[in-house]
Protein backbone atom coordinates (compact mmCIF):
# COMPACT_ATOMS: atom_id res chain seq x y z
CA UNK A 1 -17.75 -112.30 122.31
CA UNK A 2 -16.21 -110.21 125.50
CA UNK A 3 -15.92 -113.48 127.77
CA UNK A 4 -19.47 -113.61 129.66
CA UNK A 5 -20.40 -116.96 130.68
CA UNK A 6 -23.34 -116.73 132.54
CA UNK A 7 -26.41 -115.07 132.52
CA UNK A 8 -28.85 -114.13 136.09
CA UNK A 9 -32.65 -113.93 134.92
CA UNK A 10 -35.37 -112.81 137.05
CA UNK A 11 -37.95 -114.68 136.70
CA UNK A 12 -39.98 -114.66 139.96
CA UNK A 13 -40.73 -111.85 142.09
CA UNK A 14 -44.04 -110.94 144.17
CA UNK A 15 -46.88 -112.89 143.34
CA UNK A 16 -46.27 -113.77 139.88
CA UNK A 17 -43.28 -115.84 137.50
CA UNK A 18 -42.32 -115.94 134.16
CA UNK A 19 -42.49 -119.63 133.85
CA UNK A 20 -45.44 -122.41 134.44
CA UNK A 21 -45.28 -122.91 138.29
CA UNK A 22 -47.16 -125.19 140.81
CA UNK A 23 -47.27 -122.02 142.91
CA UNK A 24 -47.65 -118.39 141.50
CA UNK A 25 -49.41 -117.18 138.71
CA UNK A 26 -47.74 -116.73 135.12
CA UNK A 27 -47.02 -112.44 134.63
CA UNK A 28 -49.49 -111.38 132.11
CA UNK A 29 -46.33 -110.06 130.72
CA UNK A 30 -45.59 -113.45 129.33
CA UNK A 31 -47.77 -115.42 126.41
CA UNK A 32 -49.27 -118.28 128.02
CA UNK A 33 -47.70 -120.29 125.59
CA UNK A 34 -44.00 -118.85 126.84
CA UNK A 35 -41.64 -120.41 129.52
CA UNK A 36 -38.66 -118.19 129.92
CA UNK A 37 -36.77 -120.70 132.57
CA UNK A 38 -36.84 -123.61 129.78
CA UNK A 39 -36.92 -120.94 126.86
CA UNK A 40 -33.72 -119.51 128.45
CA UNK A 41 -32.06 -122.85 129.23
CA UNK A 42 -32.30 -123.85 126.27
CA UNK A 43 -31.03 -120.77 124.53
CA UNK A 44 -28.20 -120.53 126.81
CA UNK A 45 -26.94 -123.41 126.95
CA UNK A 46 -26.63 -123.99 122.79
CA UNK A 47 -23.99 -121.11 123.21
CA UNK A 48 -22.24 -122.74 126.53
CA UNK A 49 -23.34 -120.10 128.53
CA UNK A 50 -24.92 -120.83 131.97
CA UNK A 51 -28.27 -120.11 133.67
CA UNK A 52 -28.78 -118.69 136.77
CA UNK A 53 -32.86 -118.48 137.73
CA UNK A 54 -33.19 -115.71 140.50
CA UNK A 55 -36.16 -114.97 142.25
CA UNK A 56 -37.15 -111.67 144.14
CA UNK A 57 -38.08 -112.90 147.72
CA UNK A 58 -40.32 -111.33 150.43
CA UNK A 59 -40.68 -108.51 147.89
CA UNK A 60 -44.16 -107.79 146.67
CA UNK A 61 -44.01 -103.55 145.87
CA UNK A 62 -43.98 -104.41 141.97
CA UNK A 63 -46.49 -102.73 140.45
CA UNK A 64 -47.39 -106.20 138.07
CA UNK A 65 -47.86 -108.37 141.63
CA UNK A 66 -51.59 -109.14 141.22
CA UNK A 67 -54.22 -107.94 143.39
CA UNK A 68 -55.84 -111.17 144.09
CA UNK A 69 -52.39 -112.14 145.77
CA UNK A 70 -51.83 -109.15 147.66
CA UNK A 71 -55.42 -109.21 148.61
CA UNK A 72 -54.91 -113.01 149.74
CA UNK A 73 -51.85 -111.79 151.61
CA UNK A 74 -53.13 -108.47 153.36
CA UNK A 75 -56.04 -111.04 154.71
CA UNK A 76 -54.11 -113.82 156.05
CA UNK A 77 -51.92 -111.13 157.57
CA UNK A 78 -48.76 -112.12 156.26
CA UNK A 79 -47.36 -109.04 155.46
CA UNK A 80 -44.58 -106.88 157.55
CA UNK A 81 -45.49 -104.43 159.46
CA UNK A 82 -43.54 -101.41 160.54
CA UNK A 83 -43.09 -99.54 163.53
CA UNK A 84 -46.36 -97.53 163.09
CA UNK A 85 -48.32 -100.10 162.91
CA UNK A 86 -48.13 -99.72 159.00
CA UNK A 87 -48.46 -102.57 156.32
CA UNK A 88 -45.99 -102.92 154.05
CA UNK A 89 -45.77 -105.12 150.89
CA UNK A 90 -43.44 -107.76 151.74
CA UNK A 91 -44.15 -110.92 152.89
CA UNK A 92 -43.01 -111.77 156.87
CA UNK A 93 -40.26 -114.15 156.69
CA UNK A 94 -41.31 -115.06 160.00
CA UNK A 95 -44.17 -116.55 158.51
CA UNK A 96 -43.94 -120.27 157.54
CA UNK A 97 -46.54 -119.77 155.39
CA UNK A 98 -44.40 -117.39 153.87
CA UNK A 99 -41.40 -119.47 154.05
CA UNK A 100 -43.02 -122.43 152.39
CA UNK A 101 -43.69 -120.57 149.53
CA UNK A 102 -40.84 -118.83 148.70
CA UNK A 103 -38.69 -122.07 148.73
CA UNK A 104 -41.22 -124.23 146.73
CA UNK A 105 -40.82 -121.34 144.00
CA UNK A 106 -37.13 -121.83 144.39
CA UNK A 107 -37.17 -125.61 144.72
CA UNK A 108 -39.53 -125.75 141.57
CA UNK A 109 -37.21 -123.53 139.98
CA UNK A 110 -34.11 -125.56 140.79
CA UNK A 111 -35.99 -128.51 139.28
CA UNK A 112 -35.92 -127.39 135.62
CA UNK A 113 -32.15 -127.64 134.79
CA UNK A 114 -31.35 -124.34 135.68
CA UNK A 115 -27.07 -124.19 136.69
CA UNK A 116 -27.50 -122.44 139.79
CA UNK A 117 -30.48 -120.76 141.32
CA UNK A 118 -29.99 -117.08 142.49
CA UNK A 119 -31.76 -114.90 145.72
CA UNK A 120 -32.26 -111.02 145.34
CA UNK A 121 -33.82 -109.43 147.90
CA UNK A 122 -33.53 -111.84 150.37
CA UNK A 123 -33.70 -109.95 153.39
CA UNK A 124 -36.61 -107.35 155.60
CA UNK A 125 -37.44 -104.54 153.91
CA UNK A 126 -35.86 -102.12 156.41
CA UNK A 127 -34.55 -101.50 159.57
CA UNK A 128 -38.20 -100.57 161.11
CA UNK A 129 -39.71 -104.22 160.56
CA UNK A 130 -40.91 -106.08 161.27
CA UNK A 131 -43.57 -105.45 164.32
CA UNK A 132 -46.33 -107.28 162.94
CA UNK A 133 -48.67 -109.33 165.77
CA UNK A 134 -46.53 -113.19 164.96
CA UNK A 135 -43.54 -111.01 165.51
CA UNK A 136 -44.43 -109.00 168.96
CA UNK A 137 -45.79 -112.68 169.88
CA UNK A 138 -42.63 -114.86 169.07
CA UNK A 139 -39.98 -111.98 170.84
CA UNK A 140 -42.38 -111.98 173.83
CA UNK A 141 -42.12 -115.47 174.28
CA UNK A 142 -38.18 -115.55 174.35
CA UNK A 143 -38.25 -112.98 176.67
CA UNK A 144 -40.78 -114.26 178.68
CA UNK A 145 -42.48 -111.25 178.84
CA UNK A 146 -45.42 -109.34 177.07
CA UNK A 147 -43.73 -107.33 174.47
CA UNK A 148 -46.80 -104.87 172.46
CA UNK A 149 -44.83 -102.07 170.48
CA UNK A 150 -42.03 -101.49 168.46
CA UNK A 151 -41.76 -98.47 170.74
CA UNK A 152 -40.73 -101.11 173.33
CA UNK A 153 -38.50 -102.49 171.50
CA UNK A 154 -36.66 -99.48 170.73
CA UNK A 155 -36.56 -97.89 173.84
CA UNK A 156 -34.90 -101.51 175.39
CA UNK A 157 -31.69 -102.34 174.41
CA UNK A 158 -32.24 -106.09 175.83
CA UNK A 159 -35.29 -106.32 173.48
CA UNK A 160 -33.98 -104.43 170.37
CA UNK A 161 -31.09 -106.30 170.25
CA UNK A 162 -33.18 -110.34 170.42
CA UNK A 163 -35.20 -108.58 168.05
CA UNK A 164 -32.25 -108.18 165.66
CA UNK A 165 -31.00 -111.69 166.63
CA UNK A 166 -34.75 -112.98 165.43
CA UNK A 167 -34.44 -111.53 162.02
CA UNK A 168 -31.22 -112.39 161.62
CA UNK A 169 -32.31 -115.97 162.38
CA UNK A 170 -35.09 -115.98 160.02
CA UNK A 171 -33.04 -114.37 156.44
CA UNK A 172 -30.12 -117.09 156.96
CA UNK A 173 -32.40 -119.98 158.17
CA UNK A 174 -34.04 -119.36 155.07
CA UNK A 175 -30.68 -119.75 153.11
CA UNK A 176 -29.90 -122.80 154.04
CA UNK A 177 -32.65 -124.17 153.58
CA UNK A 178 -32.47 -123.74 150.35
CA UNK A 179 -28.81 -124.34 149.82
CA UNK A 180 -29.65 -127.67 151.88
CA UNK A 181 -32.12 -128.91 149.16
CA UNK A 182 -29.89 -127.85 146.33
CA UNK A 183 -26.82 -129.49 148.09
CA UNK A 184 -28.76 -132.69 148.65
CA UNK A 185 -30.54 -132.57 145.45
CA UNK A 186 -28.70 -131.30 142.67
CA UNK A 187 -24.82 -131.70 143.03
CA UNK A 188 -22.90 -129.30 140.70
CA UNK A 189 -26.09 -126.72 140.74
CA UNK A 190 -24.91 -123.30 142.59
CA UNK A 191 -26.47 -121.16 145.01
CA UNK A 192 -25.72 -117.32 145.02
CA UNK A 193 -27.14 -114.17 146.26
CA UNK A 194 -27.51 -110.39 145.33
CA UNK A 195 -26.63 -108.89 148.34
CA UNK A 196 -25.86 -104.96 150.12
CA UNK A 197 -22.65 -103.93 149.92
CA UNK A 198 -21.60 -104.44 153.41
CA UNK A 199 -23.86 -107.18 155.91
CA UNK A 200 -26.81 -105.44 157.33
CA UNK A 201 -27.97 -106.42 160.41
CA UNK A 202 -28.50 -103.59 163.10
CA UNK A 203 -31.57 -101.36 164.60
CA UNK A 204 -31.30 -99.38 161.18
CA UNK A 205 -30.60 -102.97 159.23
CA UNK A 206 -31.91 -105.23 157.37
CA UNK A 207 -30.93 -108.64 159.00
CA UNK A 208 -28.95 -109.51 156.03
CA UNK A 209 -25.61 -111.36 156.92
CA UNK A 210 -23.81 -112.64 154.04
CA UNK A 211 -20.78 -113.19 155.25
CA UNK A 212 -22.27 -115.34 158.16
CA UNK A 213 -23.78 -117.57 154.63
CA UNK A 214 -20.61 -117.37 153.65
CA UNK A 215 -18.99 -119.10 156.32
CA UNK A 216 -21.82 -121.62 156.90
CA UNK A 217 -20.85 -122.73 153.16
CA UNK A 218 -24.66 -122.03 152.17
CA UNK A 219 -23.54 -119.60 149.08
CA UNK A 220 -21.40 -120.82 146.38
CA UNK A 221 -20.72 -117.32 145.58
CA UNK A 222 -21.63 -113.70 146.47
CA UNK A 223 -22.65 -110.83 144.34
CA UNK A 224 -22.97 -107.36 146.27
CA UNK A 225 -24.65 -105.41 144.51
CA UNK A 226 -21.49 -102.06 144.29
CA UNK A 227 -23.56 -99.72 141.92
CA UNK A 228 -20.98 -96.59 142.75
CA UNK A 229 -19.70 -94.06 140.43
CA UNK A 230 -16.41 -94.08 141.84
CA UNK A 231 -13.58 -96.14 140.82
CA UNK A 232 -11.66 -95.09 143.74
CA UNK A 233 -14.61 -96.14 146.24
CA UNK A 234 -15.77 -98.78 144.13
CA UNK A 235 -11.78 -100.12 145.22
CA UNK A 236 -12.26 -99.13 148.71
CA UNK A 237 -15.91 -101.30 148.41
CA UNK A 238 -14.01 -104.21 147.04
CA UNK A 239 -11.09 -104.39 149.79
CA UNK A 240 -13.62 -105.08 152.40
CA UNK A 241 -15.62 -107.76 150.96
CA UNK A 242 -12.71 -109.44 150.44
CA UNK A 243 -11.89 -109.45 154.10
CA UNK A 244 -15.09 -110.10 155.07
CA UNK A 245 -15.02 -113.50 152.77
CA UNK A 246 -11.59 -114.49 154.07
CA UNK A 247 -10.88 -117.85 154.99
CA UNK A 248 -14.28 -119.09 153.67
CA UNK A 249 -15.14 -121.09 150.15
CA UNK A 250 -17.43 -118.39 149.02
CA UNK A 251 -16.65 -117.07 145.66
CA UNK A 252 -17.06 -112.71 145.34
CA UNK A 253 -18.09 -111.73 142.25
CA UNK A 254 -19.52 -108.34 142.82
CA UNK A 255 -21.78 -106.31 140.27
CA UNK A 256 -20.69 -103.44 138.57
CA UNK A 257 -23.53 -101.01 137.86
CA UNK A 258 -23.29 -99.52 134.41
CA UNK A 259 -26.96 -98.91 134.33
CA UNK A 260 -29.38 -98.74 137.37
CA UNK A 261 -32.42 -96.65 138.55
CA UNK A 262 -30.68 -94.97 141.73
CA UNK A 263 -27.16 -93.77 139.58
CA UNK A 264 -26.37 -92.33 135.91
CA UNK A 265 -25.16 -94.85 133.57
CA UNK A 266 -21.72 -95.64 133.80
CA UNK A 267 -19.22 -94.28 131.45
CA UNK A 268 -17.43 -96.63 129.85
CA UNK A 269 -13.89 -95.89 131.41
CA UNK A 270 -15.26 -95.53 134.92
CA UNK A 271 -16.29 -99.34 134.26
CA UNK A 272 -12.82 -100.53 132.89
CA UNK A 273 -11.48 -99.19 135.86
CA UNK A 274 -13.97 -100.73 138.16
CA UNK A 275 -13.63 -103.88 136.40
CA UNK A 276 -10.16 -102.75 136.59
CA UNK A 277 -9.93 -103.58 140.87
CA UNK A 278 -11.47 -106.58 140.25
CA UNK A 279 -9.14 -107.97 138.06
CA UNK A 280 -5.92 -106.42 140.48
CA UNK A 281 -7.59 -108.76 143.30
CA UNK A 282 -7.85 -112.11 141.45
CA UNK A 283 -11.11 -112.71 142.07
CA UNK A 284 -12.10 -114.46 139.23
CA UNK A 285 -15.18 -113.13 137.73
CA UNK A 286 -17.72 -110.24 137.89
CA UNK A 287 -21.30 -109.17 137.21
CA UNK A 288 -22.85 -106.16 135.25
CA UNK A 289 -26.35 -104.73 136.07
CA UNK A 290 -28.60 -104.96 134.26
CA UNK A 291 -28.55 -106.33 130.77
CA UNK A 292 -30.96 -103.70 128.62
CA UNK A 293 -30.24 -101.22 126.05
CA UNK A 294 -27.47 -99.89 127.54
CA UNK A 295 -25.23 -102.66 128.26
CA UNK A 296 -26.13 -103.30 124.08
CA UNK A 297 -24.37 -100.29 123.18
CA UNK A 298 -21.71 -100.34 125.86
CA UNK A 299 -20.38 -104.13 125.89
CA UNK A 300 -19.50 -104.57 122.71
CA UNK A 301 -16.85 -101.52 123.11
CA UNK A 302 -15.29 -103.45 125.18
CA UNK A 303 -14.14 -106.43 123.01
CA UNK A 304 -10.66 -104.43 122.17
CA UNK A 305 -10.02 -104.48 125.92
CA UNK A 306 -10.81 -108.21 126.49
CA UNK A 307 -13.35 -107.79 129.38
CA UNK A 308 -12.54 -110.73 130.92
């Protein structure tokens, strides 16, 4: 053993899950006959280790979503849409529609003695959405004005800044919802998020502020997601999140990439030192992406150094 104690599975993202729900379809992926949130409870918790059920929100560019629930989507235009008028293959979280589902996946997931439930992706997909026709309508109506383009918007610092406010609105609404049912629901369960490395919430952002769930006491703790090759930035990384979380109840555990699509796998030495800041600031736990092949072959290397 190297001292993990908790393990984050995905196990909803896009259209589908890996588990029977009320509300998505099971990943083909997965043998009918399969239920990875109970599977996985049950494995984890016969060696004291807890589980963490995450979901991908908003998200729906997986190749696996299904067609029938993109084409369901696309129709009921529920989708984002970007400055050029362009669809993209997220879900509007300025749709309730969209809102409803995403937190009866997460409420249904909470509901199978899971230890905390977990939100990746929880945010727009980029700084250039969303202009779709419920969001033109809703910032024209607190302006009190006709607003038709994201050109508009862009060009008006008045209007480009309420529509960053909007967004904003929408992402962390959407947390506490959710933290509100766990809170009320399941006492003891956590609530944590993957999150950028530093709040994104600007023209070029992505309405994601953390620290403001932080604060609000929505998250029990927060896991940025510092894939960096650099010990020495990694550190730099760190520092800030820390002041960022100061004065608030909100654990920081952040991720340390050792093995991730955008970066080379980490060397094992880059990630002692990484792990390295964490320990120097007390923090009082980490998290490793991603747990595959890699991680395998590197963990167990570290048992002479007592990871944690």
């Amino acid at each position: 053993k190297v001292g993990f104690t908790d393990l984050f599975a995905c196990v909803a993202r896009g259209g589908h899950v890996y588990y029977d729900s009320k509300y998505l379809r099971k990943s083909a992926k997965l043998a009918a006959n399969r239920d990875s949130i109970r599977e996985g409870v049950a494995a984890c918790h016969r060696h004291g280790i807890r589980y963490h059920a995450g979901k991908v929100t908003w998200n729906a560019e997986h190749a696996d979503t299904p067609e029938d629930f993109l084409a369901q989507i696309r129709a009921e235009k529920r989708f984002q849409v970007d400055g050029a008028g362009k669809e993209c293959r997220w879900l509007c979280p300025a749709d309730p529609r969209n809102v409803e589902l995403e937190l009866n996946v997460m409420k249904e997931m909470a509901a199978l003695g899971v230890d905390g439930v977990h939100l990746d992706y929880t945010r727009y997909r980029d700084g250039n959405c969303c202009f779709c026709e419920r969001c033109l309508r809703r910032l024209s109506e607190k302006v009190g004005r006709t607003v038709s383009s994201a050109a508009e918007v862009k060009a008006d610092t008045a209007l480009r800044d309420e529509w960053i406010r909007l967004r904003v609105e929408d992402i962390t609404g959407f947390v506490k919802a959710l933290s509100d049912h766990v809170r009320a629901n399941y006492p003891g369960m956590e609530v944590s998020a993957s999150t950028g490395r530093t709040p994104d919430m600007g023209l070029l952002g992505r309405a994601q502020d953390w620290p403001d769930w932080a604060r609000k006491g929505y998250l029990d703790f927060v896991s940025p997601m510092n894939y960096w090759w650099s010990p020495v930035v990694y550190r730099h990384i760190l520092d800030q999140q820390i002041r960022y979380l100061k004065g608030t109840k909100t654990k920081l555990y952040p991720y340390i990439g050792i093995d991730c699509s955008k970066y080379s796998r980490l060397p094992a030495d880059t990630f002692l030192r990484e792990l390295d800041s964490v320990r120097a600031n007390g923090l009082g736990g980490f998290a490793v992406f991603a747990l595959d092949p890699y991680a395998e072959e590197l963990l167990p290397k570290m048992k002479a150094d007592k990871v944690w």
